[in-house]
PDB file of N, CA and C in Angstrom:
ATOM      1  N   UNK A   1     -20.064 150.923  11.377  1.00  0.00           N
ATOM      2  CA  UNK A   1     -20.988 151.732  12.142  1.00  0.00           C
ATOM      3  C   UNK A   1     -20.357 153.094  12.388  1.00  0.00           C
ATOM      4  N   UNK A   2     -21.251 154.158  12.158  1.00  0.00           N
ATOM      5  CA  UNK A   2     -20.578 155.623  12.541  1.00  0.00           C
ATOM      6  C   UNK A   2     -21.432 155.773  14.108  1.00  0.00           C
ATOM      7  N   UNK A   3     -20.890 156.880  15.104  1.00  0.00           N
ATOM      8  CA  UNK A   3     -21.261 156.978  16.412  1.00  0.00           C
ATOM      9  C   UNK A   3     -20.377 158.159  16.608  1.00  0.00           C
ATOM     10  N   UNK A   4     -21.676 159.391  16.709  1.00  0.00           N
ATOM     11  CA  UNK A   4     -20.969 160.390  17.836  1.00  0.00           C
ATOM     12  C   UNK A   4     -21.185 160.494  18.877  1.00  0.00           C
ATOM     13  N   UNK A   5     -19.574 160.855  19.774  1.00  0.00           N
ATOM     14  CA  UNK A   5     -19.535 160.832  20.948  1.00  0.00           C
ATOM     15  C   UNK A   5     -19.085 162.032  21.487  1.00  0.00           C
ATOM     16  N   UNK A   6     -19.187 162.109  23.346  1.00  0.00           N
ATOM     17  CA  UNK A   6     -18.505 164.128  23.359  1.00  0.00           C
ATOM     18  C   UNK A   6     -17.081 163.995  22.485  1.00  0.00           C
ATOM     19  N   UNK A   7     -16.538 164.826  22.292  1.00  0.00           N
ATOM     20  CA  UNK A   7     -15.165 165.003  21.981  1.00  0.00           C
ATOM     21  C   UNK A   7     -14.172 164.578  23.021  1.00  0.00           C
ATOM     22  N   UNK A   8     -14.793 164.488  24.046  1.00  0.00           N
ATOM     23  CA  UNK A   8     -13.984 164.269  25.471  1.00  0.00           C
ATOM     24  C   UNK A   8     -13.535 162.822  25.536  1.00  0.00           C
ATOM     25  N   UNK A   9     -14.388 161.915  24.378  1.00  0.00           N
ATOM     26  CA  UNK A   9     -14.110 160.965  25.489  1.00  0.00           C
ATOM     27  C   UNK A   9     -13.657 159.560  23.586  1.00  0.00           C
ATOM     28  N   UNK A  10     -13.172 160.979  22.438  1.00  0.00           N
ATOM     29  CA  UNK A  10     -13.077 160.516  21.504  1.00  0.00           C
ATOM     30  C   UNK A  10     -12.192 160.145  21.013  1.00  0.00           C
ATOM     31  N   UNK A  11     -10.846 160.460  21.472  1.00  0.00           N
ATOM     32  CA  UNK A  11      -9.861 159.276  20.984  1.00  0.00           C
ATOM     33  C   UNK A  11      -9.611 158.084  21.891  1.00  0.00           C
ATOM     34  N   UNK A  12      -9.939 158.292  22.978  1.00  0.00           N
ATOM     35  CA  UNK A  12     -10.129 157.060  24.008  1.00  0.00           C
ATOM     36  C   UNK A  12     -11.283 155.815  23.438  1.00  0.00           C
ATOM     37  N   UNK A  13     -12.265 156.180  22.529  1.00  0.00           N
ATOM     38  CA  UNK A  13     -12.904 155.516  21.932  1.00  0.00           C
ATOM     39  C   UNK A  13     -12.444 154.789  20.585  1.00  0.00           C
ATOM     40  N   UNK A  14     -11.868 156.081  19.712  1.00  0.00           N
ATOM     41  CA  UNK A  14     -11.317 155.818  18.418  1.00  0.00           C
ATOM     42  C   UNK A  14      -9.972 154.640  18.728  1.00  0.00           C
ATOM     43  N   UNK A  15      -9.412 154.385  19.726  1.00  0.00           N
ATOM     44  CA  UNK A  15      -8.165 153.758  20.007  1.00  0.00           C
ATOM     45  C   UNK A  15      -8.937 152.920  20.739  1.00  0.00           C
ATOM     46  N   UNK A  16      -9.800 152.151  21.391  1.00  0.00           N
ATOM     47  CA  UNK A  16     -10.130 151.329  21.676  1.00  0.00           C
ATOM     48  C   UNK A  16     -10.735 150.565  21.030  1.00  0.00           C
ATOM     49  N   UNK A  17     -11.583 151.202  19.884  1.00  0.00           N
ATOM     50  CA  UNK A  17     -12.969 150.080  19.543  1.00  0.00           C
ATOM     51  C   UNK A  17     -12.304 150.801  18.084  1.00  0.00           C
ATOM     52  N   UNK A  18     -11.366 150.315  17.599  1.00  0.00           N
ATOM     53  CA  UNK A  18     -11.239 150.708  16.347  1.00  0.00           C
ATOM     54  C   UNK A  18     -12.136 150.636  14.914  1.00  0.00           C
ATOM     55  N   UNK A  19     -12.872 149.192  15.031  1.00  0.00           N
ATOM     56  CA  UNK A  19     -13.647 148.889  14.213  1.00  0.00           C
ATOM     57  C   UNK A  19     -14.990 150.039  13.656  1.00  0.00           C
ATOM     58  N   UNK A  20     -14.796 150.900  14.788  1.00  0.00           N
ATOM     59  CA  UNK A  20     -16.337 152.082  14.807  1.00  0.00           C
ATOM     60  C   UNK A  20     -15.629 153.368  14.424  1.00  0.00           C
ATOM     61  N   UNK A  21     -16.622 153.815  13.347  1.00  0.00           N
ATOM     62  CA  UNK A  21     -16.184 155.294  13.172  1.00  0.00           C
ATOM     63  C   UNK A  21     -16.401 156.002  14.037  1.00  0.00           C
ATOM     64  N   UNK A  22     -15.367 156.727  15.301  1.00  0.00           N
ATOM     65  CA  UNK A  22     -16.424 158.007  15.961  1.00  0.00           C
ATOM     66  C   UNK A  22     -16.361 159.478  15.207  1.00  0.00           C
ATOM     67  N   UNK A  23     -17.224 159.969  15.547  1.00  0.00           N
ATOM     68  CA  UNK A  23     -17.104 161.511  15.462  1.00  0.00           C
ATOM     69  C   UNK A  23     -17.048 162.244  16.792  1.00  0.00           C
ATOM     70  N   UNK A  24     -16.895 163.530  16.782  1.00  0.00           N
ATOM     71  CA  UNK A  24     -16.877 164.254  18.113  1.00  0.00           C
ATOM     72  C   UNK A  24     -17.982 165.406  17.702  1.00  0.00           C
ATOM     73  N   UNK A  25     -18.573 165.661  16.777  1.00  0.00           N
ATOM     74  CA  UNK A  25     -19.380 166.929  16.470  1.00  0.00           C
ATOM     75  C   UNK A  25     -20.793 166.445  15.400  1.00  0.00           C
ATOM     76  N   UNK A  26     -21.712 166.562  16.071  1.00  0.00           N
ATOM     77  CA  UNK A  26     -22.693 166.849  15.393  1.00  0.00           C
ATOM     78  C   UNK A  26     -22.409 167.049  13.450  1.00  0.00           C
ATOM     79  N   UNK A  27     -22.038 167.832  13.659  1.00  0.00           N
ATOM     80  CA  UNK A  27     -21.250 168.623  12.042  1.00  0.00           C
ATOM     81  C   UNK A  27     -20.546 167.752  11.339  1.00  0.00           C
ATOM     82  N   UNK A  28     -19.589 166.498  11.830  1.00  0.00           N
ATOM     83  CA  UNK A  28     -18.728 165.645  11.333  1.00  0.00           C
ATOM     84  C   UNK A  28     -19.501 165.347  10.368  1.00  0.00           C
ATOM     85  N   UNK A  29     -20.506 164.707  10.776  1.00  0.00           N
ATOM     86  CA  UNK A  29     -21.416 163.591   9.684  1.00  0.00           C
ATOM     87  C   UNK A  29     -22.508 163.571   9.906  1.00  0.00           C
ATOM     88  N   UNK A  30     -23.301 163.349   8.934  1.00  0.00           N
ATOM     89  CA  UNK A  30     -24.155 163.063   8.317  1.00  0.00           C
ATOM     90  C   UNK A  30     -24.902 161.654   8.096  1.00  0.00           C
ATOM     91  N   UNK A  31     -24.281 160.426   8.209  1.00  0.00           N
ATOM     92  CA  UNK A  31     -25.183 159.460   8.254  1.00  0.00           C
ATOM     93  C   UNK A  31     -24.326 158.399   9.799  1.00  0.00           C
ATOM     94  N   UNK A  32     -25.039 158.740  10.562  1.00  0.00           N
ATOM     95  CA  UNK A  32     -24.602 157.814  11.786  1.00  0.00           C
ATOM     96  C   UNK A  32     -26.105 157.015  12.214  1.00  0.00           C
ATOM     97  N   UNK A  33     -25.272 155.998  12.953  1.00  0.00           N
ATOM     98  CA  UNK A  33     -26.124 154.698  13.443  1.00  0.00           C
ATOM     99  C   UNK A  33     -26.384 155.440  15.215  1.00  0.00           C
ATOM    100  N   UNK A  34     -25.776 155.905  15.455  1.00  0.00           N
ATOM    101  CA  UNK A  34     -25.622 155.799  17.168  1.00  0.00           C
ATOM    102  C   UNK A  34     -25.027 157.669  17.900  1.00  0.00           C
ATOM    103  N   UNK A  35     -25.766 157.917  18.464  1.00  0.00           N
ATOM    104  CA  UNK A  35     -25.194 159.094  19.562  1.00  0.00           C
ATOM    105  C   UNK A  35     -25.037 158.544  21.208  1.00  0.00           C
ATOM    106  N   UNK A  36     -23.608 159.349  21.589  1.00  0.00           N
ATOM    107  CA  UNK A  36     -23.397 159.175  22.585  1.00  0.00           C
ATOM    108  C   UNK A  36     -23.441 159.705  23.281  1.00  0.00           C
ATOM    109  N   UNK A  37     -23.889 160.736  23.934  1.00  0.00           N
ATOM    110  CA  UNK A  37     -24.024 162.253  25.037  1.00  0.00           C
ATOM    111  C   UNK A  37     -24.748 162.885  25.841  1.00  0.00           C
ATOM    112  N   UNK A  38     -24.654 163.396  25.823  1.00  0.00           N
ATOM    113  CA  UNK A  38     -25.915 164.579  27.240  1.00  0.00           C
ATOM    114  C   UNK A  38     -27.052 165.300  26.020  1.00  0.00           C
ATOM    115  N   UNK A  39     -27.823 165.417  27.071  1.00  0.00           N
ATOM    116  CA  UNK A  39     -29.436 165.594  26.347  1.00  0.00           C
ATOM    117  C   UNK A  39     -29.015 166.950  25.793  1.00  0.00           C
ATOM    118  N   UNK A  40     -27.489 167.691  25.700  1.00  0.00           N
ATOM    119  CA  UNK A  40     -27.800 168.764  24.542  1.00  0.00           C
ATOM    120  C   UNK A  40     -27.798 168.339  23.176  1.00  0.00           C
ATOM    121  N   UNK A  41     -27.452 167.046  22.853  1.00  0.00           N
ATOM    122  CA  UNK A  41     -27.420 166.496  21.416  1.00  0.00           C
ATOM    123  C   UNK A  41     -28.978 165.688  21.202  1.00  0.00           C
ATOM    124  N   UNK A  42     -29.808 165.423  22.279  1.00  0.00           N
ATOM    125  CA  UNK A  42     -30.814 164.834  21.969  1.00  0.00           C
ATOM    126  C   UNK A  42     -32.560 166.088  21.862  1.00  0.00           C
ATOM    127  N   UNK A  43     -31.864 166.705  20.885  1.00  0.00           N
ATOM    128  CA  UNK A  43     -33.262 167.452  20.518  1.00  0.00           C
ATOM    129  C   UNK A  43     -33.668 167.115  19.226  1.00  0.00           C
ATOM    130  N   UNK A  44     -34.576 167.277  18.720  1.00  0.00           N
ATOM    131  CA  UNK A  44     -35.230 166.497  17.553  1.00  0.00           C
ATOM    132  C   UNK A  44     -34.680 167.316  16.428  1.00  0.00           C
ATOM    133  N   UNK A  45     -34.176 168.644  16.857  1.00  0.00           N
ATOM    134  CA  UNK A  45     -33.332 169.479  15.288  1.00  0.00           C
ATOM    135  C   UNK A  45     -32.235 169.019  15.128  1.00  0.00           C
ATOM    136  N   UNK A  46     -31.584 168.380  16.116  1.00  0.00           N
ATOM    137  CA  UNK A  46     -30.448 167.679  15.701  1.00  0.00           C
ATOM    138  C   UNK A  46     -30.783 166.208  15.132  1.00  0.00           C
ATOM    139  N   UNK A  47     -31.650 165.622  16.126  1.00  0.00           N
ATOM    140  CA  UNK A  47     -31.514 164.401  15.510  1.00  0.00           C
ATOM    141  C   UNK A  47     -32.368 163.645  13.925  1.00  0.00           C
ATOM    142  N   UNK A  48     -32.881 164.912  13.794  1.00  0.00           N
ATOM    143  CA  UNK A  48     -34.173 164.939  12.454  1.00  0.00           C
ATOM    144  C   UNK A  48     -32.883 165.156  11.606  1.00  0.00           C
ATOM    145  N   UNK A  49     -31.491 165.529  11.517  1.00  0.00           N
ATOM    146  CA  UNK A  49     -30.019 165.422  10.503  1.00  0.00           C
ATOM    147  C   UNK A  49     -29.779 164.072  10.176  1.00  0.00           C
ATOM    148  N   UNK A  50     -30.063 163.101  10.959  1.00  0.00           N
ATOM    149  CA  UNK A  50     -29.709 161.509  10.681  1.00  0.00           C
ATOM    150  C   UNK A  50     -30.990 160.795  10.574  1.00  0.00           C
ATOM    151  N   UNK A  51     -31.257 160.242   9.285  1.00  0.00           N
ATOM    152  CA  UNK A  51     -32.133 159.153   8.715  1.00  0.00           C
ATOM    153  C   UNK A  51     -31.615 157.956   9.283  1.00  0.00           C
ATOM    154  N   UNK A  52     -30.679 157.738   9.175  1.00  0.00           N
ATOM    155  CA  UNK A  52     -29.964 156.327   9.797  1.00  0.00           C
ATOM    156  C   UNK A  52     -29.983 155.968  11.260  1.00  0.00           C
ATOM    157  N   UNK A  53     -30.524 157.188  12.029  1.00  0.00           N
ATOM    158  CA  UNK A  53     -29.927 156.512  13.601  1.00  0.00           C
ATOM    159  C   UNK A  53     -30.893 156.125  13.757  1.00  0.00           C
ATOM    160  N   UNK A  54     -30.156 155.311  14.948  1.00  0.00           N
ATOM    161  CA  UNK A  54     -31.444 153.942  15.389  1.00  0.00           C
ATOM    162  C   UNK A  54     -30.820 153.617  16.949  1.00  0.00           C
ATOM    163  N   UNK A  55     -29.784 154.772  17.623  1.00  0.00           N
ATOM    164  CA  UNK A  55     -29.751 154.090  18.969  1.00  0.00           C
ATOM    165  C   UNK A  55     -28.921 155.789  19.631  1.00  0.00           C
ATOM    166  N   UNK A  56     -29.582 156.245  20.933  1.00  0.00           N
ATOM    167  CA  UNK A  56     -29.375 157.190  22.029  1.00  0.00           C
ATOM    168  C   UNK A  56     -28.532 156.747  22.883  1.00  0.00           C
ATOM    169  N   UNK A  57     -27.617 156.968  23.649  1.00  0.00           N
ATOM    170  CA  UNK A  57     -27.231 156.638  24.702  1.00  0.00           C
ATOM    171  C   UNK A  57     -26.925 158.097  25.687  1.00  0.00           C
ATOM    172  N   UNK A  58     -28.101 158.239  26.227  1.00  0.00           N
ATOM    173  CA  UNK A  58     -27.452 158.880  27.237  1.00  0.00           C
ATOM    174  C   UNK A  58     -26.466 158.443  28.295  1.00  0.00           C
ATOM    175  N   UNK A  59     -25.635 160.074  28.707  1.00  0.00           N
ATOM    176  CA  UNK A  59     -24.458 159.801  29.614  1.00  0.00           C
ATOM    177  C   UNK A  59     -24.978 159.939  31.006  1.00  0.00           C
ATOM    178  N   UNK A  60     -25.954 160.276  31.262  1.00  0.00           N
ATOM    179  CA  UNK A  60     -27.296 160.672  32.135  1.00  0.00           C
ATOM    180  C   UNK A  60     -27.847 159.828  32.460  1.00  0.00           C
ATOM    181  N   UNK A  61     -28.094 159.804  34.059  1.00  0.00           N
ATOM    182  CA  UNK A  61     -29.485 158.717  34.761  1.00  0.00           C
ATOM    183  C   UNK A  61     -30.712 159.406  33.966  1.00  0.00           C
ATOM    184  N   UNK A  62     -30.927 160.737  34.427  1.00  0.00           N
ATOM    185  CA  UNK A  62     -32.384 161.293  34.210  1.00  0.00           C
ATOM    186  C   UNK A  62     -32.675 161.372  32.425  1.00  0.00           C
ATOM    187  N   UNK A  63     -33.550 161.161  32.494  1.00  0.00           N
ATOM    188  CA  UNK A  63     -34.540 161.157  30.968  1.00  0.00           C
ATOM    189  C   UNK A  63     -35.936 162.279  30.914  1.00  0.00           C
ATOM    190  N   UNK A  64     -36.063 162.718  31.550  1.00  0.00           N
ATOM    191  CA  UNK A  64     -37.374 163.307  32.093  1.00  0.00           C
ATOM    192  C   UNK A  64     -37.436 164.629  30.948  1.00  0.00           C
ATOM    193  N   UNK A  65     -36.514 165.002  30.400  1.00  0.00           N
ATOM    194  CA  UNK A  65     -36.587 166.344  29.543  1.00  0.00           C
ATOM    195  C   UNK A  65     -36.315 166.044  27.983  1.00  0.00           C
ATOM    196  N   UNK A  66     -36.517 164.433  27.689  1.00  0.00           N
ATOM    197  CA  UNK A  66     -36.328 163.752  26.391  1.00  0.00           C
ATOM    198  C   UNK A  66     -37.834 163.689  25.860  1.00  0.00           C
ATOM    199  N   UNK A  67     -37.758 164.079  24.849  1.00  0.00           N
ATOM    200  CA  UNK A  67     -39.675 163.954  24.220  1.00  0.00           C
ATOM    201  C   UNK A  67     -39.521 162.049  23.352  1.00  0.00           C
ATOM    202  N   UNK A  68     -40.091 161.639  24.424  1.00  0.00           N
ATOM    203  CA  UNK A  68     -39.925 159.922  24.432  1.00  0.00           C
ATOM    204  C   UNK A  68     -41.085 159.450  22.711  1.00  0.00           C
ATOM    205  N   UNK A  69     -42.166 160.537  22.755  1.00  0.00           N
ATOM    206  CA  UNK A  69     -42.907 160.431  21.807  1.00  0.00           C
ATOM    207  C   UNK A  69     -42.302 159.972  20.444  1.00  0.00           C
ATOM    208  N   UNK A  70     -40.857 161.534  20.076  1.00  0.00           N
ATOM    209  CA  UNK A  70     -40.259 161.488  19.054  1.00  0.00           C
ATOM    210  C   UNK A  70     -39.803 160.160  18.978  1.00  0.00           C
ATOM    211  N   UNK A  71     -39.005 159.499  19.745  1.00  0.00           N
ATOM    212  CA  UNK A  71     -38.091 158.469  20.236  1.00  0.00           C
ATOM    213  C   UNK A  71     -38.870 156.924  19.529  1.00  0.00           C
ATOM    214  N   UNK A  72     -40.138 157.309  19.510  1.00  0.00           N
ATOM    215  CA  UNK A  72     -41.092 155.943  19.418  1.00  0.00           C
ATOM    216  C   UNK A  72     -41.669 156.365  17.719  1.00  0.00           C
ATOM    217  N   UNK A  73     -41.575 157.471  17.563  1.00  0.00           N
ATOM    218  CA  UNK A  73     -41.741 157.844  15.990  1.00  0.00           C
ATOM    219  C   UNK A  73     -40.824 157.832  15.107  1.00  0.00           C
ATOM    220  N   UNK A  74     -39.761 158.001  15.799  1.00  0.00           N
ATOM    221  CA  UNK A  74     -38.532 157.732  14.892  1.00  0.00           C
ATOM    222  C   UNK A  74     -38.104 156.047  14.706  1.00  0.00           C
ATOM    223  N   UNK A  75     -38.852 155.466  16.000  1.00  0.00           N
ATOM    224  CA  UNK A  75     -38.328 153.882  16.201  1.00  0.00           C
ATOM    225  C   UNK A  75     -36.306 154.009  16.207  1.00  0.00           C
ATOM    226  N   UNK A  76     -36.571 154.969  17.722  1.00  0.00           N
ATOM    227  CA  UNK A  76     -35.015 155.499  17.712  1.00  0.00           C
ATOM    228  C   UNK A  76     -35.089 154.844  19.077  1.00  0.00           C
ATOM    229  N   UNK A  77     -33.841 153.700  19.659  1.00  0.00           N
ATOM    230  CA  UNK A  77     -33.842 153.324  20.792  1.00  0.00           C
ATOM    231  C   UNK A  77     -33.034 154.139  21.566  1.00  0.00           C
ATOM    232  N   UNK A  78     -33.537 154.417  22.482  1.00  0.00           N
ATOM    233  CA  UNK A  78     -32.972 155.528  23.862  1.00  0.00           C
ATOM    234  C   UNK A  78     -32.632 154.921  24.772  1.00  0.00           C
ATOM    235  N   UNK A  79     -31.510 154.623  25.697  1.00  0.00           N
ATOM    236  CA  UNK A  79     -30.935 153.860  26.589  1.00  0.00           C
ATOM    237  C   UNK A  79     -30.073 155.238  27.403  1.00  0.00           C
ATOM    238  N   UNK A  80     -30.017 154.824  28.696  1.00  0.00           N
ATOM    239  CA  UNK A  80     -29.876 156.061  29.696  1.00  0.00           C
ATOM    240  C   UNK A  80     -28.605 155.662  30.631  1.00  0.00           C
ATOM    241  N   UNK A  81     -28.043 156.252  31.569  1.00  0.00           N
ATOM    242  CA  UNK A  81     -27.238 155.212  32.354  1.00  0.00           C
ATOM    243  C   UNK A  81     -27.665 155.188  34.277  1.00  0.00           C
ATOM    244  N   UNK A  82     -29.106 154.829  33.660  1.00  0.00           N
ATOM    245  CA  UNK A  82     -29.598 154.380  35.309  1.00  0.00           C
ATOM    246  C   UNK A  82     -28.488 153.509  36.023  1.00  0.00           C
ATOM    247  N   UNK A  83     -28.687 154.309  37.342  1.00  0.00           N
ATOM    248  CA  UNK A  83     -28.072 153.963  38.429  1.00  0.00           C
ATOM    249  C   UNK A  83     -26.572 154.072  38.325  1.00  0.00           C
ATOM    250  N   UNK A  84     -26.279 154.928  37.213  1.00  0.00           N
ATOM    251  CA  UNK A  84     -24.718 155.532  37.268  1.00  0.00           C
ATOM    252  C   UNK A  84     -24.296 156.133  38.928  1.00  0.00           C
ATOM    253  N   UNK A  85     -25.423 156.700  39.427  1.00  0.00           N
ATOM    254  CA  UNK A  85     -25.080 157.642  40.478  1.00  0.00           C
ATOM    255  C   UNK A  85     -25.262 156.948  41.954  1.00  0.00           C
ATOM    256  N   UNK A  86     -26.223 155.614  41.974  1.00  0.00           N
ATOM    257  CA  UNK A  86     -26.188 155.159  42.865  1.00  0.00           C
ATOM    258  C   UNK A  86     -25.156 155.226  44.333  1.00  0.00           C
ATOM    259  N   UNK A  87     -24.385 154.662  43.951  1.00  0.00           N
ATOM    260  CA  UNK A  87     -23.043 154.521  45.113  1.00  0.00           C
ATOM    261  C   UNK A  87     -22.484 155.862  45.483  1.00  0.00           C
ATOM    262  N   UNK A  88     -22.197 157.020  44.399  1.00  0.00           N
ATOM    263  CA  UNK A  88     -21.845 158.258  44.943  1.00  0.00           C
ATOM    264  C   UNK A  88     -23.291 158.780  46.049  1.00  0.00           C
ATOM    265  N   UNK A  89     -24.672 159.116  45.633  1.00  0.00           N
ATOM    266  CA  UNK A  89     -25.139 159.292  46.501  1.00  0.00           C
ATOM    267  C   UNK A  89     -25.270 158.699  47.814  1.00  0.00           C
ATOM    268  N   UNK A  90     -25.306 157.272  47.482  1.00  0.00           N
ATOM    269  CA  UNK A  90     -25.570 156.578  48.835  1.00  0.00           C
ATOM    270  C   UNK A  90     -24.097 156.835  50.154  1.00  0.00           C
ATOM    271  N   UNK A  91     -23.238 157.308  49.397  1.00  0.00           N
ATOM    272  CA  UNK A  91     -21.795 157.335  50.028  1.00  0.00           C
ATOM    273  C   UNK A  91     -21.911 158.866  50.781  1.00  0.00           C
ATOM    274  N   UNK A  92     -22.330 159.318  49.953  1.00  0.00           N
ATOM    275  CA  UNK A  92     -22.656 161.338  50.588  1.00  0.00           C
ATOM    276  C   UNK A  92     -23.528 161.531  51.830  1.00  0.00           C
ATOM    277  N   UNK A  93     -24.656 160.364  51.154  1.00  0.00           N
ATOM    278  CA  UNK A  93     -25.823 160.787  52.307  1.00  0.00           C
ATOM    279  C   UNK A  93     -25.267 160.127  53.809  1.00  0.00           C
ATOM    280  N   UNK A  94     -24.370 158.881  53.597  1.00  0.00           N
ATOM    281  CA  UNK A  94     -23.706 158.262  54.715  1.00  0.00           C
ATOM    282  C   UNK A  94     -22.911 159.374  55.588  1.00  0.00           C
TER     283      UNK A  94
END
């Protein structure tokens, strides 16, 4: 499986889950299964570069600025990280 991820968080990946190709750039490659990042990698000019992907992961609770349409035309699964923020807010507003 190929999977790009930020650069930030890519040899911590590459050294953990060795079995997975990561990339850190858009530009690396050309045929990936999977993106990992913030909704600046999820616009349809980027993701119309990969025939092969078939899975989103935002690093993000919110989804609200993702065109969900494309997402269901591409039969591209989008997964978000609801309730990442839970406990920090609830801890602030305390």
């Amino acid at each position: 499986m190929k999977v790009i991820i930020l650069e930030q968080f890519l040899e911590f990946a590459k050294k953990e889950i060795p079995d997975i190709e990561f990339y850190g750039s858009v530009d690396e490659c050309k045929e990936v299964e999977a993106i990992i990042g913030y909704y600046n990698f999820i616009k349809p000019e980027i993701l119309d570069r990969f025939q092969n992907l078939k899975w989103v992961q935002l690093l993000s609770a919110g989804y609200d600025h993702i065109d969900l349409n494309y997402f269901k035309k591409r039969n591209i699964t989008l997964t978000n990280a609801r309730g990442i923020y839970s406990i920090p807010i609830a801890e602030d507003v305390v």
